[in-house]
N, C-alpha and C. Protein backbone atom coordinates (compact mmCIF):
# COMPACT_ATOMS: atom_id res chain seq x y z
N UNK A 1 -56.97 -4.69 2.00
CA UNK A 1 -56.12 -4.03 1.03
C UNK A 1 -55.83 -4.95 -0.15
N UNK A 2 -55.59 -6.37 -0.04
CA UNK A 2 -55.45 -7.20 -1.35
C UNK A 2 -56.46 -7.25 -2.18
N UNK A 3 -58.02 -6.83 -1.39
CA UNK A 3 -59.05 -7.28 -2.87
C UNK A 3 -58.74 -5.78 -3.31
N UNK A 4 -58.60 -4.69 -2.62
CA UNK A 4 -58.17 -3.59 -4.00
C UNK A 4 -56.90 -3.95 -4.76
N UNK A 5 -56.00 -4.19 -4.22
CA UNK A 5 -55.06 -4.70 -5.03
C UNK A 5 -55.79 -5.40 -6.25
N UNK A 6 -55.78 -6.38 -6.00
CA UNK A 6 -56.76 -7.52 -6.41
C UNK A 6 -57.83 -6.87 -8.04
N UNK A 7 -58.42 -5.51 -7.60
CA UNK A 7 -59.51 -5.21 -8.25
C UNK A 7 -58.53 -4.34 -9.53
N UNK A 8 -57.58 -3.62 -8.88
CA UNK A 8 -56.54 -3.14 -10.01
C UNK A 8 -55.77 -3.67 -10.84
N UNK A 9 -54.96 -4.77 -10.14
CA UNK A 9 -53.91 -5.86 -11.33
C UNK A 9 -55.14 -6.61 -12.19
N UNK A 10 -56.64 -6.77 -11.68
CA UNK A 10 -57.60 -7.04 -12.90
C UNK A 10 -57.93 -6.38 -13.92
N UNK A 11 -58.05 -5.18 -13.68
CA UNK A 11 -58.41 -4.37 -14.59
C UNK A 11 -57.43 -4.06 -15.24
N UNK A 12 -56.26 -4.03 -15.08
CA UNK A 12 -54.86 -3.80 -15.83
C UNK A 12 -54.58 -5.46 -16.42
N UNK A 13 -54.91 -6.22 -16.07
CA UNK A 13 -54.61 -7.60 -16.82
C UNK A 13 -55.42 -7.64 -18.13
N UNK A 14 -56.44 -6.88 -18.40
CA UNK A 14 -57.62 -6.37 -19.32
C UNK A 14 -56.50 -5.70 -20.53
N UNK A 15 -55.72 -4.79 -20.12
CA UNK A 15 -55.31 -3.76 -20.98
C UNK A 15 -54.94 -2.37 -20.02
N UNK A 16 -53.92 -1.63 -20.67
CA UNK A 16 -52.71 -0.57 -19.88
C UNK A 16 -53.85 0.69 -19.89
N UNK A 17 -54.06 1.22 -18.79
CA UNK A 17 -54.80 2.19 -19.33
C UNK A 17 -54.22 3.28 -17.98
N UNK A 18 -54.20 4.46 -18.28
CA UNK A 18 -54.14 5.39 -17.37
C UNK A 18 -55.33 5.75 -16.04
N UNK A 19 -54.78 6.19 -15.31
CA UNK A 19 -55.16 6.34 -13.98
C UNK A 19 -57.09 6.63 -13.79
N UNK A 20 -57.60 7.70 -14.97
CA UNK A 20 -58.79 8.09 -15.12
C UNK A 20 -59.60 7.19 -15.67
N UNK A 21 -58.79 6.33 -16.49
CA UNK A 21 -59.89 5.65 -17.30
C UNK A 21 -60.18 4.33 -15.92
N UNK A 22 -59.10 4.32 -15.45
CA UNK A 22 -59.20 2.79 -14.09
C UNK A 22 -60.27 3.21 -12.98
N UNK A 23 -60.34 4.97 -12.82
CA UNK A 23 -61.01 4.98 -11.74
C UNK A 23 -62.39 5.47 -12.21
N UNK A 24 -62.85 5.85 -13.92
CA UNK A 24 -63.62 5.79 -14.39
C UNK A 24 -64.77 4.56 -14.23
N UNK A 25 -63.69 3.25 -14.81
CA UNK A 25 -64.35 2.34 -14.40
C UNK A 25 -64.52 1.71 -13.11
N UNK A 26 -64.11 1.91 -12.09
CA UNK A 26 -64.66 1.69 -11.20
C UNK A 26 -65.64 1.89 -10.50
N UNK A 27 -65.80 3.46 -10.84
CA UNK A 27 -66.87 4.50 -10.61
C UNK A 27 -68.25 3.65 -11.03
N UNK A 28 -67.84 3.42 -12.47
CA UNK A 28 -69.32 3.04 -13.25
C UNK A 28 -69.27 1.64 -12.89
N UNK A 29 -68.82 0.97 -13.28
CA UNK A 29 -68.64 -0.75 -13.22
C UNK A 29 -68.58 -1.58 -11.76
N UNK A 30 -67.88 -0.84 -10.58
CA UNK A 30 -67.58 -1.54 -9.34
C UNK A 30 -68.15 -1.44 -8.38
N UNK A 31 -68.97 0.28 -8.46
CA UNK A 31 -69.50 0.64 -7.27
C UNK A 31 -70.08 -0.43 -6.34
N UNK A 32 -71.12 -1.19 -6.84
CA UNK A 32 -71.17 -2.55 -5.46
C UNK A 32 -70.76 -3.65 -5.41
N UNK A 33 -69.04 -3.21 -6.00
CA UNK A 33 -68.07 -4.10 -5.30
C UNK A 33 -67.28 -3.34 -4.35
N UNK A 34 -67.16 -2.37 -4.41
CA UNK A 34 -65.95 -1.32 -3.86
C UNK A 34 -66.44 -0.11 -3.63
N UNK A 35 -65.87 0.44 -2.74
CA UNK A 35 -65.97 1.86 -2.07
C UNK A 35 -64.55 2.27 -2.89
N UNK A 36 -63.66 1.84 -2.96
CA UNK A 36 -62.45 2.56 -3.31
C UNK A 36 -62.87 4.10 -3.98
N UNK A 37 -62.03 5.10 -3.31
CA UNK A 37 -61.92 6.38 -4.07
C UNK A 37 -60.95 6.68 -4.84
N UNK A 38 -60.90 7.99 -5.56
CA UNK A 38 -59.88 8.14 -6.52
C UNK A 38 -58.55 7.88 -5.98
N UNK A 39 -58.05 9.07 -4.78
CA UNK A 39 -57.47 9.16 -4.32
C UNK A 39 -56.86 7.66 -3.81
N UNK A 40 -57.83 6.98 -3.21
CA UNK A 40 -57.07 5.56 -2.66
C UNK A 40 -56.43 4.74 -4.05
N UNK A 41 -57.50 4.78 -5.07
CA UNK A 41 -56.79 4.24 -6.18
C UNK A 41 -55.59 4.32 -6.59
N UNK A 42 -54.64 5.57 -6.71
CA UNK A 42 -53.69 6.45 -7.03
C UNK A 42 -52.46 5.80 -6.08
N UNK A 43 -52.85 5.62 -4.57
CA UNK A 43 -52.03 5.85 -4.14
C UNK A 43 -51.37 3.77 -3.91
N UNK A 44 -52.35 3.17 -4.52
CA UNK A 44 -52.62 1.57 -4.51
C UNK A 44 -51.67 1.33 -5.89
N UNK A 45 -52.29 2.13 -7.03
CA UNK A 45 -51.27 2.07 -8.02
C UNK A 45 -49.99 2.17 -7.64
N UNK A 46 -49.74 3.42 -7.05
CA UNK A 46 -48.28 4.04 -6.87
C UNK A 46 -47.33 2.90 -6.12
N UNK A 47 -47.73 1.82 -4.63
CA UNK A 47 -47.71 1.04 -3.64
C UNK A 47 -47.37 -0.33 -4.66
N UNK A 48 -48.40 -0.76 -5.81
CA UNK A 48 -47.70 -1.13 -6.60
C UNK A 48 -47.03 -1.37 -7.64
N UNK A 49 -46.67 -0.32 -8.08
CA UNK A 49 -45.34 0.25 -8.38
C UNK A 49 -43.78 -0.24 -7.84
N UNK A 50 -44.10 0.42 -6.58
CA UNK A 50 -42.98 0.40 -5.85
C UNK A 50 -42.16 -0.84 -6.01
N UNK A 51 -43.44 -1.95 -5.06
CA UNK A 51 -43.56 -3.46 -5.25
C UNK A 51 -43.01 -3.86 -6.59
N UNK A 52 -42.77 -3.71 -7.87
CA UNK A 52 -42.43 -4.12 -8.82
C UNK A 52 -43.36 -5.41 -9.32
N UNK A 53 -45.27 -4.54 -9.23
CA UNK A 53 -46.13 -5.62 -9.71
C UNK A 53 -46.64 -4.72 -11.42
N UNK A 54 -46.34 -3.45 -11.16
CA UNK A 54 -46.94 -2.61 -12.37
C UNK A 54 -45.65 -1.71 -12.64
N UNK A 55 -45.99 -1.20 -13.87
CA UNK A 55 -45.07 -0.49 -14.68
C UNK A 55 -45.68 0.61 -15.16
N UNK A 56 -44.86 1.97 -14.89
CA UNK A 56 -45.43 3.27 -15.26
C UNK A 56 -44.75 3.80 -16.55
N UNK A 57 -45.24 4.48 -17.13
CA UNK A 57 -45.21 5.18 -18.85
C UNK A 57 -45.75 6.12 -18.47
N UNK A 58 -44.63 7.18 -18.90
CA UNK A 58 -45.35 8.52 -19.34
C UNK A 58 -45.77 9.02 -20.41
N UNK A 59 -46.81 9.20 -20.39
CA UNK A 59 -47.57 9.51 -22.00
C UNK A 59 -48.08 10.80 -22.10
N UNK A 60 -47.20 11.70 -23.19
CA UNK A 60 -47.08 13.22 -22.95
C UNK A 60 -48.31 13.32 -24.43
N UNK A 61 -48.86 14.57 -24.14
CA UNK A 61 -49.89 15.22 -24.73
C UNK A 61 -49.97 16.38 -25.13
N UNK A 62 -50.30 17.38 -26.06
CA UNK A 62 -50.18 18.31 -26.29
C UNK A 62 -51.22 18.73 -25.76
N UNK A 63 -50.90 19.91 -25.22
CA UNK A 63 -51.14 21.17 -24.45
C UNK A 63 -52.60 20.87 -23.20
N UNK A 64 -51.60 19.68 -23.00
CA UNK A 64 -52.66 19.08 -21.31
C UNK A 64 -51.59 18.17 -20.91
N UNK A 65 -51.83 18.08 -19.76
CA UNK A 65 -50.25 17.42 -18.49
C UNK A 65 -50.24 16.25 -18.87
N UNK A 66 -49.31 15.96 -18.86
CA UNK A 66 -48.50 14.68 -19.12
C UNK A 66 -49.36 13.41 -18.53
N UNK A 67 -49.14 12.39 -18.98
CA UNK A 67 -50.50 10.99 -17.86
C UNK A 67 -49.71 10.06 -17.72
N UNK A 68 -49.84 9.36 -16.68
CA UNK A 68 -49.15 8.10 -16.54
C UNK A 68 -50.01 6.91 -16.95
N UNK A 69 -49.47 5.96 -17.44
CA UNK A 69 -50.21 4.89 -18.22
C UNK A 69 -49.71 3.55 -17.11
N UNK A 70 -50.49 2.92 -16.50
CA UNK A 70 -50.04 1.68 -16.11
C UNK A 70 -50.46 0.67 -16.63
N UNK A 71 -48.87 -0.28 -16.36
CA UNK A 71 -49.16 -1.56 -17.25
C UNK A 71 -48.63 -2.68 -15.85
N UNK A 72 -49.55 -3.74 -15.67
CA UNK A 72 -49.14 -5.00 -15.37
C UNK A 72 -48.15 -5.66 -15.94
N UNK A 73 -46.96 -6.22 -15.03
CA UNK A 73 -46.06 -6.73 -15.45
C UNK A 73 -45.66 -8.37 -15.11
N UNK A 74 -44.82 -8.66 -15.40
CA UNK A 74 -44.91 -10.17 -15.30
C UNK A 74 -45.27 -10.50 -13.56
N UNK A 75 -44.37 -10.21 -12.73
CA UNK A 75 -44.35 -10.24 -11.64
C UNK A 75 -45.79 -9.95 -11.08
N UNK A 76 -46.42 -8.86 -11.38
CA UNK A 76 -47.49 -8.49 -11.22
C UNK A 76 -48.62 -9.72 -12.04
N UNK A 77 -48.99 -10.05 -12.78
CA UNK A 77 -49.95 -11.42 -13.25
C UNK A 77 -49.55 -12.14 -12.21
N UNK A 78 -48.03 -12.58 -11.72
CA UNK A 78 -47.94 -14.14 -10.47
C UNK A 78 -49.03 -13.35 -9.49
N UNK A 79 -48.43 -12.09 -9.07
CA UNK A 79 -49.48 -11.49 -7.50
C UNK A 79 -50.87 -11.40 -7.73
N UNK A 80 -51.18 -11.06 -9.33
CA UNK A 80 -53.07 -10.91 -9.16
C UNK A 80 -53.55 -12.72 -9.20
N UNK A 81 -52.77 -13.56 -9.69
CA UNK A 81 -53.30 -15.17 -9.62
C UNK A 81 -53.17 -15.48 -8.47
N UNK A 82 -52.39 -15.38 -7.38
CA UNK A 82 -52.15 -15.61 -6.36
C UNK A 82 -53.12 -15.09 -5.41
N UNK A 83 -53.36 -13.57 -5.38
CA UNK A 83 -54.34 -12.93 -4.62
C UNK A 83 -55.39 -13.62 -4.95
N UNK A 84 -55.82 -13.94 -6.38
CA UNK A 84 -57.32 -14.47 -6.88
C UNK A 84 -57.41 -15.82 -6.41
N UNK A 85 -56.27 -16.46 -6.55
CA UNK A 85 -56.52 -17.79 -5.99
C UNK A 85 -57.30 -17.78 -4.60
N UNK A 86 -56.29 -16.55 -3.46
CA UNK A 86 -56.54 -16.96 -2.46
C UNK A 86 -58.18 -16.26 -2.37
N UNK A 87 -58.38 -15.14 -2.50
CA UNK A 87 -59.85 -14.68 -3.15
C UNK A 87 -60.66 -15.38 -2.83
N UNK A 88 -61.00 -16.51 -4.40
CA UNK A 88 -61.62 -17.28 -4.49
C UNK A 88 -61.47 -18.43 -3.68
N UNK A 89 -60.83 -18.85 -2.98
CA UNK A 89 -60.96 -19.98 -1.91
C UNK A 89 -60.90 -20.07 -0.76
N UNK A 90 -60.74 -18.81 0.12
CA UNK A 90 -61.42 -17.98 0.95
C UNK A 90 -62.60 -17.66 1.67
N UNK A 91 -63.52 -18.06 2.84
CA UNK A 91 -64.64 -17.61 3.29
C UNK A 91 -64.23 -16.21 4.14
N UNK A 92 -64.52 -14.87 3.96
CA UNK A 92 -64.14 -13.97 4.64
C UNK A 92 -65.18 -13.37 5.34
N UNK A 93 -64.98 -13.12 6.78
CA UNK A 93 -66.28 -12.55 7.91
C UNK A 93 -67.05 -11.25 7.36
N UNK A 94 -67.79 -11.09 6.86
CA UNK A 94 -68.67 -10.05 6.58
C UNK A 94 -68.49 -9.06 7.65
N UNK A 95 -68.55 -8.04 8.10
CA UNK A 95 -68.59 -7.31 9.09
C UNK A 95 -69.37 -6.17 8.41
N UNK A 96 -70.69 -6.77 8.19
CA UNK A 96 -71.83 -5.67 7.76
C UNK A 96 -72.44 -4.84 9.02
N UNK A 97 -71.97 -3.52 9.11
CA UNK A 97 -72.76 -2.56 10.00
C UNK A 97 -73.98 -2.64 9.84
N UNK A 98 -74.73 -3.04 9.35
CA UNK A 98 -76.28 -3.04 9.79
C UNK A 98 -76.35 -3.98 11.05
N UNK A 99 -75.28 -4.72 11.30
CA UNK A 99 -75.63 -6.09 12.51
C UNK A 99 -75.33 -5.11 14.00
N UNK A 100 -74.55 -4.13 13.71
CA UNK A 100 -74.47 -2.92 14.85
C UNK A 100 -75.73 -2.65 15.60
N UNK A 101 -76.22 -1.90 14.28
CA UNK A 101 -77.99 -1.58 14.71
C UNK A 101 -78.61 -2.61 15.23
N UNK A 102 -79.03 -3.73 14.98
CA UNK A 102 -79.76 -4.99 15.01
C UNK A 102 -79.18 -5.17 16.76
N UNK A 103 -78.34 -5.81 16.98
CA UNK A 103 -77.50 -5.67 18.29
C UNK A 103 -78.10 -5.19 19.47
N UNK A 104 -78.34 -3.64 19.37
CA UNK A 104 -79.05 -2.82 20.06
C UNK A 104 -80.36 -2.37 19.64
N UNK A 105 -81.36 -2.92 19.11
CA UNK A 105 -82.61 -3.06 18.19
C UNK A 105 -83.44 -2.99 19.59
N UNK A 106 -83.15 -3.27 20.70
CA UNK A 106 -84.48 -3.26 21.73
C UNK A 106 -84.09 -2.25 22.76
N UNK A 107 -83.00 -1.41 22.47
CA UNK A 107 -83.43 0.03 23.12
C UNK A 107 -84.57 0.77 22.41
N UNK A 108 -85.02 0.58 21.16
CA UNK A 108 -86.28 1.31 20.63
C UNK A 108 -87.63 1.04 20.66
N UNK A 109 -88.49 1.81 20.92
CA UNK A 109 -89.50 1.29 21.34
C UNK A 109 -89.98 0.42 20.24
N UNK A 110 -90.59 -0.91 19.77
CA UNK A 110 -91.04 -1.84 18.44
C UNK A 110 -91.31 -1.14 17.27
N UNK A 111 -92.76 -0.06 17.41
CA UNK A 111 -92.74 0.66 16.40
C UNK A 111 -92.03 1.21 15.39
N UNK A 112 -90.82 1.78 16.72
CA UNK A 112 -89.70 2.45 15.85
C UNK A 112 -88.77 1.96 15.01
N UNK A 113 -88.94 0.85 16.00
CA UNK A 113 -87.39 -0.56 15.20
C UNK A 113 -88.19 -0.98 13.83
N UNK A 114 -89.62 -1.35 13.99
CA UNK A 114 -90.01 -1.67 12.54
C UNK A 114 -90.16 -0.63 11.98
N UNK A 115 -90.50 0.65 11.87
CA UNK A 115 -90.30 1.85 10.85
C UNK A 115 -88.74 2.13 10.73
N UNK A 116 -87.95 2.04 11.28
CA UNK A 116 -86.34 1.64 10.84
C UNK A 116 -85.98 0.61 9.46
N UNK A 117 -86.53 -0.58 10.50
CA UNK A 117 -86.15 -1.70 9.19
C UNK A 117 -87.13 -1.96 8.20
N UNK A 118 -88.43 -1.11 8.10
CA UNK A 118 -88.70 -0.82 6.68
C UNK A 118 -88.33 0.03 5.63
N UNK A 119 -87.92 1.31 6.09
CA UNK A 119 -86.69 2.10 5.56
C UNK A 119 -85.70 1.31 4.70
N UNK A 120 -85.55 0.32 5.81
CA UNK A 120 -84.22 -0.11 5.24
C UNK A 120 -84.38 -1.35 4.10
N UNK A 121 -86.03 -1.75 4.55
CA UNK A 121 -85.92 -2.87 3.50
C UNK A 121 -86.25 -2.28 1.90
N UNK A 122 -87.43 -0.49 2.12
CA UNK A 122 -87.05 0.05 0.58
C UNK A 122 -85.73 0.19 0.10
N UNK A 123 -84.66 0.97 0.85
CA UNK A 123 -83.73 0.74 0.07
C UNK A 123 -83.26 -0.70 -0.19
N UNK A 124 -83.31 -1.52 -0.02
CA UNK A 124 -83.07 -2.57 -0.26
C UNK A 124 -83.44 -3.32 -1.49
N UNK A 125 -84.92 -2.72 -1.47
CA UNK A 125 -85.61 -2.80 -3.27
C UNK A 125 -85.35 -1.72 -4.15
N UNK A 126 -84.65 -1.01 -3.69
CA UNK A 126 -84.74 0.04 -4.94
C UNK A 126 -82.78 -0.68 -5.26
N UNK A 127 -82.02 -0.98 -4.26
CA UNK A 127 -81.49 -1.73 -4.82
C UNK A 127 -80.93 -2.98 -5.96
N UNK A 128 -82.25 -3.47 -5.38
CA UNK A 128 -82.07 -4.95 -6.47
C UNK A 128 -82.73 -4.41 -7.76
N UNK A 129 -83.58 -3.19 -7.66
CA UNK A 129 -84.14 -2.78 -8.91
C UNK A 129 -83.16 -1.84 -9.41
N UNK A 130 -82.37 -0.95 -9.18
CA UNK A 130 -81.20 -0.61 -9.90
C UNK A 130 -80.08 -1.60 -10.03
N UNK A 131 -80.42 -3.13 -9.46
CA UNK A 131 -78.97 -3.85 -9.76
C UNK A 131 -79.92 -5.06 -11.25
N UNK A 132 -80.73 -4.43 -11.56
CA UNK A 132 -81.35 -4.98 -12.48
C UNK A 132 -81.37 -4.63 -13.72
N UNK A 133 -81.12 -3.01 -13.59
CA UNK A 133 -80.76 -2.44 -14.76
C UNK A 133 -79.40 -2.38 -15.60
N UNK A 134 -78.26 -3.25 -14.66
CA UNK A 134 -77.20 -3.39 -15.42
C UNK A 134 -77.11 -4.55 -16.59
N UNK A 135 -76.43 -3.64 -17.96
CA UNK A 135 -76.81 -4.51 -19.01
C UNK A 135 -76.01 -6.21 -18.61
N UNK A 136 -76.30 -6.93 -19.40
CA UNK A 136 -75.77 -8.43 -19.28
C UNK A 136 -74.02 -8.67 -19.50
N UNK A 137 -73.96 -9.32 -19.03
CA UNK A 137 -72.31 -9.45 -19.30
C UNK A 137 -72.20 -11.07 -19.78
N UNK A 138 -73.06 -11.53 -20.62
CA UNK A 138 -72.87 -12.80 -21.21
C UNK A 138 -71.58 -13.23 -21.51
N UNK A 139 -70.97 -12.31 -22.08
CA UNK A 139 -69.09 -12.72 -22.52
C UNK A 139 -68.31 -12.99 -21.96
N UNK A 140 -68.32 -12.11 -20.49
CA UNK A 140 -67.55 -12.18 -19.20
C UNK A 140 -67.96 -12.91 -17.91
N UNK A 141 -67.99 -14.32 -18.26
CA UNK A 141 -68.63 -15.11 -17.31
C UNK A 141 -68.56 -14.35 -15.59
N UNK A 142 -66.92 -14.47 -15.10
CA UNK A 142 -66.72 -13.97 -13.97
C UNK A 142 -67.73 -12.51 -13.60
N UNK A 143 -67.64 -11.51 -14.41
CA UNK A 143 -68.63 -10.32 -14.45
C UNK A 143 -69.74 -10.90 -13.88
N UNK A 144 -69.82 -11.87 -14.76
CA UNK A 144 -71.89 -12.15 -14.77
C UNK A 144 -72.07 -12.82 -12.99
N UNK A 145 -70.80 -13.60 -12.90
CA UNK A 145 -71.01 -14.60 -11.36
C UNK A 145 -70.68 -13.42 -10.36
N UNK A 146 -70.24 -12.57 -10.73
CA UNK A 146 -70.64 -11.46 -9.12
C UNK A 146 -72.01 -11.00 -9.44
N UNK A 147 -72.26 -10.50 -10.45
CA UNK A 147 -73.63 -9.60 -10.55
C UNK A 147 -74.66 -10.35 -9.89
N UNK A 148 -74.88 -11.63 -10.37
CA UNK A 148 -75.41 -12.88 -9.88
C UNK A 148 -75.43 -12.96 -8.28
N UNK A 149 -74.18 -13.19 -8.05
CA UNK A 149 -73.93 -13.14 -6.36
C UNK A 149 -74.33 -11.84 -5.54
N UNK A 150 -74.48 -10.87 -6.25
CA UNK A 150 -74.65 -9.35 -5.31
C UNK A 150 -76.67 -9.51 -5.55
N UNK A 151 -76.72 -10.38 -6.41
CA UNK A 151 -78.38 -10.06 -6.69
C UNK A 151 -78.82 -11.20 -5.56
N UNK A 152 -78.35 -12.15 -5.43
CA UNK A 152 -78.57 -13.30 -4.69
C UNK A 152 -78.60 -13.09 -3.19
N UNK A 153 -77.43 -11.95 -2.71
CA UNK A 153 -77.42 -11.67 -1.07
C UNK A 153 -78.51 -10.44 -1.13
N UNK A 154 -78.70 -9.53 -1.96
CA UNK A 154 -79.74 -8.45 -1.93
C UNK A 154 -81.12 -9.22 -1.76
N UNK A 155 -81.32 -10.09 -2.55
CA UNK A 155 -82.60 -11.28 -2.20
C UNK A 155 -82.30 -11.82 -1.27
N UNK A 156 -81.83 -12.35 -0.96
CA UNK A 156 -81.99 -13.08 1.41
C UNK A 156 -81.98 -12.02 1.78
N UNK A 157 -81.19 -10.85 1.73
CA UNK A 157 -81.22 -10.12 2.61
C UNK A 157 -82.96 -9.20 2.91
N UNK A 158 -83.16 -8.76 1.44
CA UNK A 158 -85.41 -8.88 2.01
C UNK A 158 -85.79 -9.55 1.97
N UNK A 159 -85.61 -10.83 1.84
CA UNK A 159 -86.73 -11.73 2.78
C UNK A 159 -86.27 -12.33 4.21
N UNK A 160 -84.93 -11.80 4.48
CA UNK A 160 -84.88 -11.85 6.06
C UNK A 160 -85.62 -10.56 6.51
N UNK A 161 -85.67 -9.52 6.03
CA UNK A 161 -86.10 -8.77 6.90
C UNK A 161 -87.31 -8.30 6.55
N UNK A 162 -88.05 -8.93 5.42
CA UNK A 162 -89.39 -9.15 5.75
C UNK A 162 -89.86 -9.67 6.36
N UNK A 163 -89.32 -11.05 6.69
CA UNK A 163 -89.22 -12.26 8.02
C UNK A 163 -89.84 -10.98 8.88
N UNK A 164 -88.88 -10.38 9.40
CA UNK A 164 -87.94 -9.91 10.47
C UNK A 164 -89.15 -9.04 11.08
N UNK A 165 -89.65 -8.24 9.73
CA UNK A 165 -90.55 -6.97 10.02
C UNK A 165 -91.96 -7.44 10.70
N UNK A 166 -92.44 -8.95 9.82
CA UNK A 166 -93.18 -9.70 10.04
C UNK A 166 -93.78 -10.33 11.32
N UNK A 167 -92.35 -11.03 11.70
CA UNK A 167 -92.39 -11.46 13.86
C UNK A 167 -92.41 -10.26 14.09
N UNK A 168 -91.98 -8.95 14.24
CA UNK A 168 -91.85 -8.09 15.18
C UNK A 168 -93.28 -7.18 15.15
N UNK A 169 -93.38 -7.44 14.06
CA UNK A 169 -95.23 -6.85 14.11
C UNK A 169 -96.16 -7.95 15.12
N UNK A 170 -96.41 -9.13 14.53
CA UNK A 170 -96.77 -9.48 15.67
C UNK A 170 -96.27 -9.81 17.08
N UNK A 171 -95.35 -9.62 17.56
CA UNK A 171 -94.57 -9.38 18.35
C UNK A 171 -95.45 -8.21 19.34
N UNK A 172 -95.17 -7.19 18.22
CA UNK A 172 -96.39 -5.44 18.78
C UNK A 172 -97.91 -5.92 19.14
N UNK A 173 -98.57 -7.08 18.29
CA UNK A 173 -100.00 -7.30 18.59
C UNK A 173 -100.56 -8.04 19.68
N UNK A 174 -99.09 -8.83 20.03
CA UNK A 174 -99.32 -9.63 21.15
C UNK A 174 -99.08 -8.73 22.69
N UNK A 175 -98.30 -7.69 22.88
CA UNK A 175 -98.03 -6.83 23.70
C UNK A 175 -99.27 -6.22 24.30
């Protein structure tokens, strides 16, 4: 729950923007950082709120509903440096469900397990090839050091399991 926290008092440390434009960008900009949905967004804002880390404005419109505008407030900058601190100095356990599958990988007969984890290693390239098409973020160093970092685990992660596909084929030839 703190790296969403975390992902909102950032984007509000940017500039006040209402609820659509925050989950706009998340939509476009975060997706492989975050799953967060609208709905969870909304209700993370509202949580801090409460907390006295953000500040709500109502910003009325003609002849469309009223919007709430959130703004980061002082209190709120100490909690997103604090969260970021701890963030960034932090090793946190991955608990990637693919290690589920892997786990139980020899109830299937070989064949199957390697037509599984080649499946899995295309998506895996069509991955790094749509994480290729995002334009550069030269300005925004931090931007650029995740993009960097999400391109970096998408690369080990196929050539472990080209490794992977590799022994288990011959694995099948030696059988």
């Amino acid at each position: 729950m703190e790296d969403r926290y975390l992902i909102l008092l950032g984007i509000l440390m940017v500039q006040s923007q209402h609820g659509y434009q925050i989950n706009e960008f998340i939509e476009l900009n975060l997706y492989h950082i975050t799953d967060m949905k609208k709905a969870t967004a909304y209700k993370m804002l509202e949580r801090l709120n409460k907390k006295g880390y953000i500040d709500i404005e109502i910003e009325e419109q003609e002849n469309r509903p009223n919007r709430k505008v959130y703004s980061v407030n002082h209190a709120g900058k100490e909690y997103f440096f604090k969260l970021l601190r701890k963030n960034l100095s932090s090793n946190e356990v991955v608990n990637d469900p693919a290690n589920i599958g892997l786990m139980f990988i020899d109830y299937l007969p070989l064949e199957e397990s390697i037509s599984c984890l080649e499946k899995r290693l295309a998506q895996l390239k069509r991955q790094i090839s749509t994480h290729k098409q995002f334009p550069s973020h030269r300005n925004i160093n931090g931007v650029s050091l995740a993009f960097e970092r999400t391109a970096a685990i998408l690369k080990a992660d196929v050539e472990w399991h080209e490794n992977t596909i590799q022994a288990l084929k011959i694995k099948l030839k030696n059988e």
